[in-house]
Protein backbone atom coordinates (compact mmCIF):
# COMPACT_ATOMS: atom_id res chain seq x y z
CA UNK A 1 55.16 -124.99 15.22
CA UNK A 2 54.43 -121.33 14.32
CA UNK A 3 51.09 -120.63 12.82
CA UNK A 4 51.05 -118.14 10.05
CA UNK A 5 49.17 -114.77 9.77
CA UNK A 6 45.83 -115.34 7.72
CA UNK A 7 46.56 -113.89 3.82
CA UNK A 8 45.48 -110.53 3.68
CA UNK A 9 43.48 -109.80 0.00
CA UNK A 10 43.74 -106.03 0.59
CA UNK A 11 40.48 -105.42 -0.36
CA UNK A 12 40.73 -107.03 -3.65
CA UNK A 13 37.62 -108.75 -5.70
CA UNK A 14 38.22 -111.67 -7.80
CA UNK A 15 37.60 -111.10 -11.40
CA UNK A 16 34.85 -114.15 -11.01
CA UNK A 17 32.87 -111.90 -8.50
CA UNK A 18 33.48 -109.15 -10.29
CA UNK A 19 32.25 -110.40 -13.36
CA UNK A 20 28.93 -111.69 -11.49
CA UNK A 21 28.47 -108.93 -9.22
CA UNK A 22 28.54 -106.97 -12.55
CA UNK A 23 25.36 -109.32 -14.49
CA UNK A 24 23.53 -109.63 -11.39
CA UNK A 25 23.16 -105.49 -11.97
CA UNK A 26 22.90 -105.62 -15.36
CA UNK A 27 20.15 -108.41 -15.35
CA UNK A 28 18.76 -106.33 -12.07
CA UNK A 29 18.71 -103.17 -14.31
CA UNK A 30 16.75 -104.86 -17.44
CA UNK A 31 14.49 -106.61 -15.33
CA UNK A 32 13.65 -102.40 -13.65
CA UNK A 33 13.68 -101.27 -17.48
CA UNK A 34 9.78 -100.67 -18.58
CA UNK A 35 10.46 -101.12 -22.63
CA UNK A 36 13.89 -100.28 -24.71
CA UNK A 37 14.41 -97.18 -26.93
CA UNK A 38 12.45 -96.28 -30.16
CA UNK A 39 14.54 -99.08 -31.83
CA UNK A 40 13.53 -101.42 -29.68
CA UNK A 41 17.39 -102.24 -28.84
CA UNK A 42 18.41 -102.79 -25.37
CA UNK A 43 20.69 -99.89 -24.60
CA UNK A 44 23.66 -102.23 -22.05
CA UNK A 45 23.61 -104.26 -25.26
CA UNK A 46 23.71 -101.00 -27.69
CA UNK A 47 26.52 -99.81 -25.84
CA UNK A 48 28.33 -102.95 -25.87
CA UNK A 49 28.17 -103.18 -29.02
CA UNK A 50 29.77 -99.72 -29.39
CA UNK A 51 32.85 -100.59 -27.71
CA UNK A 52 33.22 -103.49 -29.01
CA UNK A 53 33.23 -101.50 -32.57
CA UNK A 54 35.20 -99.11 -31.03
CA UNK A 55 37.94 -101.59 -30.01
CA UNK A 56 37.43 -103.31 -33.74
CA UNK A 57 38.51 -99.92 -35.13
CA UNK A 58 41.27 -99.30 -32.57
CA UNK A 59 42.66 -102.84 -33.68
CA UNK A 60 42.62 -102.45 -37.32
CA UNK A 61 44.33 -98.75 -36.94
CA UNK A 62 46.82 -100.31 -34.73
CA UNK A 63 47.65 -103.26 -37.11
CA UNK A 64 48.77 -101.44 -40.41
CA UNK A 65 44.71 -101.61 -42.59
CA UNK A 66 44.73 -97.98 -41.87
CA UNK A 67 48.10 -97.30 -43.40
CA UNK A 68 47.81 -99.28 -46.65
CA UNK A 69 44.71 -97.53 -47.19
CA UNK A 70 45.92 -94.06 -46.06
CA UNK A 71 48.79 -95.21 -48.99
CA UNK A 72 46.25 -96.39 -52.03
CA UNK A 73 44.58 -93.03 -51.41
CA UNK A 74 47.37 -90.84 -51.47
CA UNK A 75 48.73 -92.95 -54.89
CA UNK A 76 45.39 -92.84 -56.59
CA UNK A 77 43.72 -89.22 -55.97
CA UNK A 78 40.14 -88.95 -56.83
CA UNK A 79 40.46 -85.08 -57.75
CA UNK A 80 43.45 -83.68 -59.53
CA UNK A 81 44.33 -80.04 -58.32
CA UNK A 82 46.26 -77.81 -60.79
CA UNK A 83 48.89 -75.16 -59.09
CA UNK A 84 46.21 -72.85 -60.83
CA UNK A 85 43.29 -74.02 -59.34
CA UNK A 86 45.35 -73.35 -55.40
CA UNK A 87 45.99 -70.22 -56.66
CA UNK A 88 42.53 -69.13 -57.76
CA UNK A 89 40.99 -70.76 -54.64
CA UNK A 90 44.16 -69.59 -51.61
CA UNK A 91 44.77 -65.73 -52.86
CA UNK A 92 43.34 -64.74 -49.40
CA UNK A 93 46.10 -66.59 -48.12
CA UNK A 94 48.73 -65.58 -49.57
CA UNK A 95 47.38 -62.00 -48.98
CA UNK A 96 47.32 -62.73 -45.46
CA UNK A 97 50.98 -63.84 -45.21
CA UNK A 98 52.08 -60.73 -46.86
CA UNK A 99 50.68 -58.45 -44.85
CA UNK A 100 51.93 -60.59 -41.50
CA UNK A 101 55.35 -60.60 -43.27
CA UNK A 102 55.23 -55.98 -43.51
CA UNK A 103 53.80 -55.60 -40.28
CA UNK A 104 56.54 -58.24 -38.58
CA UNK A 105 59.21 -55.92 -40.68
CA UNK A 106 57.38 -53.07 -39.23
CA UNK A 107 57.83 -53.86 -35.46
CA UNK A 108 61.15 -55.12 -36.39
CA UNK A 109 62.22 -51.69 -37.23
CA UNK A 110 59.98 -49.93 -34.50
CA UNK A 111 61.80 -51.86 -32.12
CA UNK A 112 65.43 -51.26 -33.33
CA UNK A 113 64.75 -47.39 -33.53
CA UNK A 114 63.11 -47.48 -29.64
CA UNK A 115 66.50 -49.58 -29.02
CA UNK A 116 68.28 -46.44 -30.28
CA UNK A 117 66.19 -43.58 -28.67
CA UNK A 118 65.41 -44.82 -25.68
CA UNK A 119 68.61 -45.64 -23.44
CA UNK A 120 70.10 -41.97 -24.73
């Protein structure tokens, strides 16, 4: 009968050791802690917390509540803007896009006349 090679784990941890390995530090790190911040919250659990909230928030974007709200927003505005009110408010703009717009024209032509000049 042939005996077989031992399982190799690679190097692996068990989740279970993980997991214990991981409170043994934790409990090992409040134990070392003298007091807690100025709020008196314990900061492993504070930052728990946080990704758990952050995860909450990541769920609900991923499951549509962001959308339908993103949609009863857009259908009932809060502020109404008139055309005239943009155009009061975004003359700079349009200002700015005329002047890109002749100097674009500009080079346009420089560079058809150099085109012309310059091989002769």
């Amino acid at each position: 009968m042939s005996q077989q090679p031992p399982k190799r784990n690679f190097g692996a941890v068990p989740a279970s050791k993980r997991r214990a390995a991981r409170k043994a530090r934790e409990a090992q790190q409040a134990a070392n802690r003298r007091s807690f911040s100025v709020t008196g919250v314990d900061p492993v659990e504070r930052e728990r917390a946080a990704v758990k909230r952050s995860a909450e928030r990541q769920q609900a974007r991923q499951s549509g509540d962001h959308d339908d709200m993103t949609a009863y927003l857009l259908a009932h505005p809060t502020r109404i803007v008139s055309e005239d009110d943009l155009r009061r408010d975004y003359t700079y703009v349009i200002n700015d896009l005329r002047s890109m717009g002749l100097l674009a024209m500009a080079l346009v032509v420089l560079l058809v006349v150099l085109a012309q000049v310059l091989p002769t």
